[in-house]
Protein backbone atom coordinates (compact mmCIF):
# COMPACT_ATOMS: atom_id res chain seq x y z
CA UNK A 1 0.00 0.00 0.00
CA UNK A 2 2.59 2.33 0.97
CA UNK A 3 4.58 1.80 -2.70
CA UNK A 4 1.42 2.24 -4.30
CA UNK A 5 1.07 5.66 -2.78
CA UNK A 6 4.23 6.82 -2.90
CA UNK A 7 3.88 5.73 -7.15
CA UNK A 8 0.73 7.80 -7.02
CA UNK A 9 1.67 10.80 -5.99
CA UNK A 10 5.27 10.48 -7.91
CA UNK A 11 3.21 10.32 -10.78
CA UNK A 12 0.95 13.49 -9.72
CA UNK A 13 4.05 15.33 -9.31
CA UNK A 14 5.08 14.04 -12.96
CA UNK A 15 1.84 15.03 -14.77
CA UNK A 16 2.18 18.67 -12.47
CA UNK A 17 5.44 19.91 -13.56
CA UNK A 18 4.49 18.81 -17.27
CA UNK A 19 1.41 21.08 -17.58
CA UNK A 20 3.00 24.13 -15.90
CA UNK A 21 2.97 27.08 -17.97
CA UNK A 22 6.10 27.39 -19.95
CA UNK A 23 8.44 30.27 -19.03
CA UNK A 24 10.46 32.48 -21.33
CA UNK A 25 14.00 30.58 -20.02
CA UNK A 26 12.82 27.40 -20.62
CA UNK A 27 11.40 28.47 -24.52
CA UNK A 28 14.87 30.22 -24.90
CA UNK A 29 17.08 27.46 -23.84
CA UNK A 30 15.32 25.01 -25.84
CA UNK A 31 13.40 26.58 -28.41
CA UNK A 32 12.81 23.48 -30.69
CA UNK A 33 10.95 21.74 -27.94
CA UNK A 34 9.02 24.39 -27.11
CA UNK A 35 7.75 25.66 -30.69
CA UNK A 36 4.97 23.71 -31.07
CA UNK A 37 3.54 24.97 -27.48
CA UNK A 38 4.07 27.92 -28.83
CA UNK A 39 2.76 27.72 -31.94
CA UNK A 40 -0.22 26.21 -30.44
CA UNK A 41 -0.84 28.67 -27.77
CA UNK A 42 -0.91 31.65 -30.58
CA UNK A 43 -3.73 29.19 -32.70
CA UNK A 44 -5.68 29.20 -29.32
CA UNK A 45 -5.86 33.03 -29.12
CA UNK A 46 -6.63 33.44 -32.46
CA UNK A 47 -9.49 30.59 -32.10
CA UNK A 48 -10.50 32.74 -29.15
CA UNK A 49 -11.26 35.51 -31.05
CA UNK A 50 -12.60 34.44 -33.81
CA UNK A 51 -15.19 32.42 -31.34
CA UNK A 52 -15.54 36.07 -29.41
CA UNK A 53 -16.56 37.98 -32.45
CA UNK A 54 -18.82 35.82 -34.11
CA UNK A 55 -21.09 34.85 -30.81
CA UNK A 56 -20.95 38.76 -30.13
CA UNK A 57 -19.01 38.28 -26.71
CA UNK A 58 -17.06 41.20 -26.11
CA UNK A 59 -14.11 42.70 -28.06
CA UNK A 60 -10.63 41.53 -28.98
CA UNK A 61 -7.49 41.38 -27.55
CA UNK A 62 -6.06 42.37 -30.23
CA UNK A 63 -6.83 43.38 -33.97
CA UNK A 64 -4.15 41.59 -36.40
CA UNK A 65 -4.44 43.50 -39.96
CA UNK A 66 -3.10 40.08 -41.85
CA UNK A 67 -5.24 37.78 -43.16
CA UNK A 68 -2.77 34.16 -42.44
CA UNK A 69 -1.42 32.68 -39.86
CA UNK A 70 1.27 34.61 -38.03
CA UNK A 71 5.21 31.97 -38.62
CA UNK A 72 6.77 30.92 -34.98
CA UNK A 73 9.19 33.06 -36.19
CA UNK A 74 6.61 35.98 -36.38
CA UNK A 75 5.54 34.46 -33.06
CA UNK A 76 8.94 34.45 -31.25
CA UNK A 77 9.79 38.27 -32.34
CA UNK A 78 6.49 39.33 -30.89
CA UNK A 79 7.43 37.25 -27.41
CA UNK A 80 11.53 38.79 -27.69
CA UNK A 81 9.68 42.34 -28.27
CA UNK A 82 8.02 42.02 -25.26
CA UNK A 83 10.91 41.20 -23.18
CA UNK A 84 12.82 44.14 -24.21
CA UNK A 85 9.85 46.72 -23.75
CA UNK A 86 9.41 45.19 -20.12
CA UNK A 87 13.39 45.51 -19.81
CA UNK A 88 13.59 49.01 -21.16
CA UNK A 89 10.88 50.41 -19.43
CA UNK A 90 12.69 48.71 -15.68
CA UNK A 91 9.07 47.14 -15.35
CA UNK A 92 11.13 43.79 -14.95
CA UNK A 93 14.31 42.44 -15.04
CA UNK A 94 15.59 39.79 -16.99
CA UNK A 95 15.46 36.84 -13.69
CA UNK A 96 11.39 38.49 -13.40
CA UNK A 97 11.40 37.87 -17.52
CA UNK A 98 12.96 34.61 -17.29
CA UNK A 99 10.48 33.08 -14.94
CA UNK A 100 7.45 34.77 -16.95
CA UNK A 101 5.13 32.51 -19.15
CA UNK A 102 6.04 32.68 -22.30
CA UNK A 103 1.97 32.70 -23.48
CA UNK A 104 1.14 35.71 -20.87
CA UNK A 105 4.40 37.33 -22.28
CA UNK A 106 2.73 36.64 -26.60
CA UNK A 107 -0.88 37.83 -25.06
CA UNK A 108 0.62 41.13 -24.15
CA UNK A 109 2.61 41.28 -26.84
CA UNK A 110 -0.06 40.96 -29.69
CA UNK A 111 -1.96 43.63 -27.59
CA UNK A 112 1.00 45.73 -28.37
CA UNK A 113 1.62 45.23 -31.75
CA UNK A 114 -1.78 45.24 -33.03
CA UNK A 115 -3.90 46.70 -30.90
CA UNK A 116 -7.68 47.24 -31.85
CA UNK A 117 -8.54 50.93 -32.77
């Protein structure tokens, strides 16, 4: 009994740390495992909106002027944008940045690049 416990909650520490949010250090040290997440995350914002507007929800987060899907490359500049406006501005510093999720960090950062008029 006590093995079987101690497997249970090895694996509920297991499944835990695997659906944390990903940070901007781990993206940045490993980018290739990450891109998908990434990639995935942006796809569920846009879905988001598009869902928003057409049930008449409430407005956008932001207002994207293309008409395709934005590249991870696209994706990562937006997310490295970010970073440096929170760095230049002294709102954080890089160990704050570091530990920030890296979807929180592409939210904001859309909002700042295209932001609804």
């Amino acid at each position: 009994m006590k093995k079987l416990l101690i497997l249970i909650l090895a694996l509920m520490t297991s499944l835990a740390s695997h659906s944390a949010p990903v940070t901007y250090k781990q993206y940045f040290d490993n980018p290739s495992k990450y891109a998908l997440y990434l990639k995935g995350f942006e796809q569920g914002i846009t879905l988001s909106q598009v869902m928003t507007v057409y049930r008449k929800q409430g407005n956008k987060l932001y207002c994207s002027p293309q008409e395709r899907d934005l590249t991870i490359d696209e994706i990562v500049g937006i997310v490295q944008s970010e970073a440096k406006r929170f760095l230049d501005s002294g709102a954080r510093t890089q160990e704050q940045i570091n530990k920030q999720p890296i979807g929180a960090m592409l939210i904001v950062g859309l909002e700042q690049k295209y932001p609804c008029k």
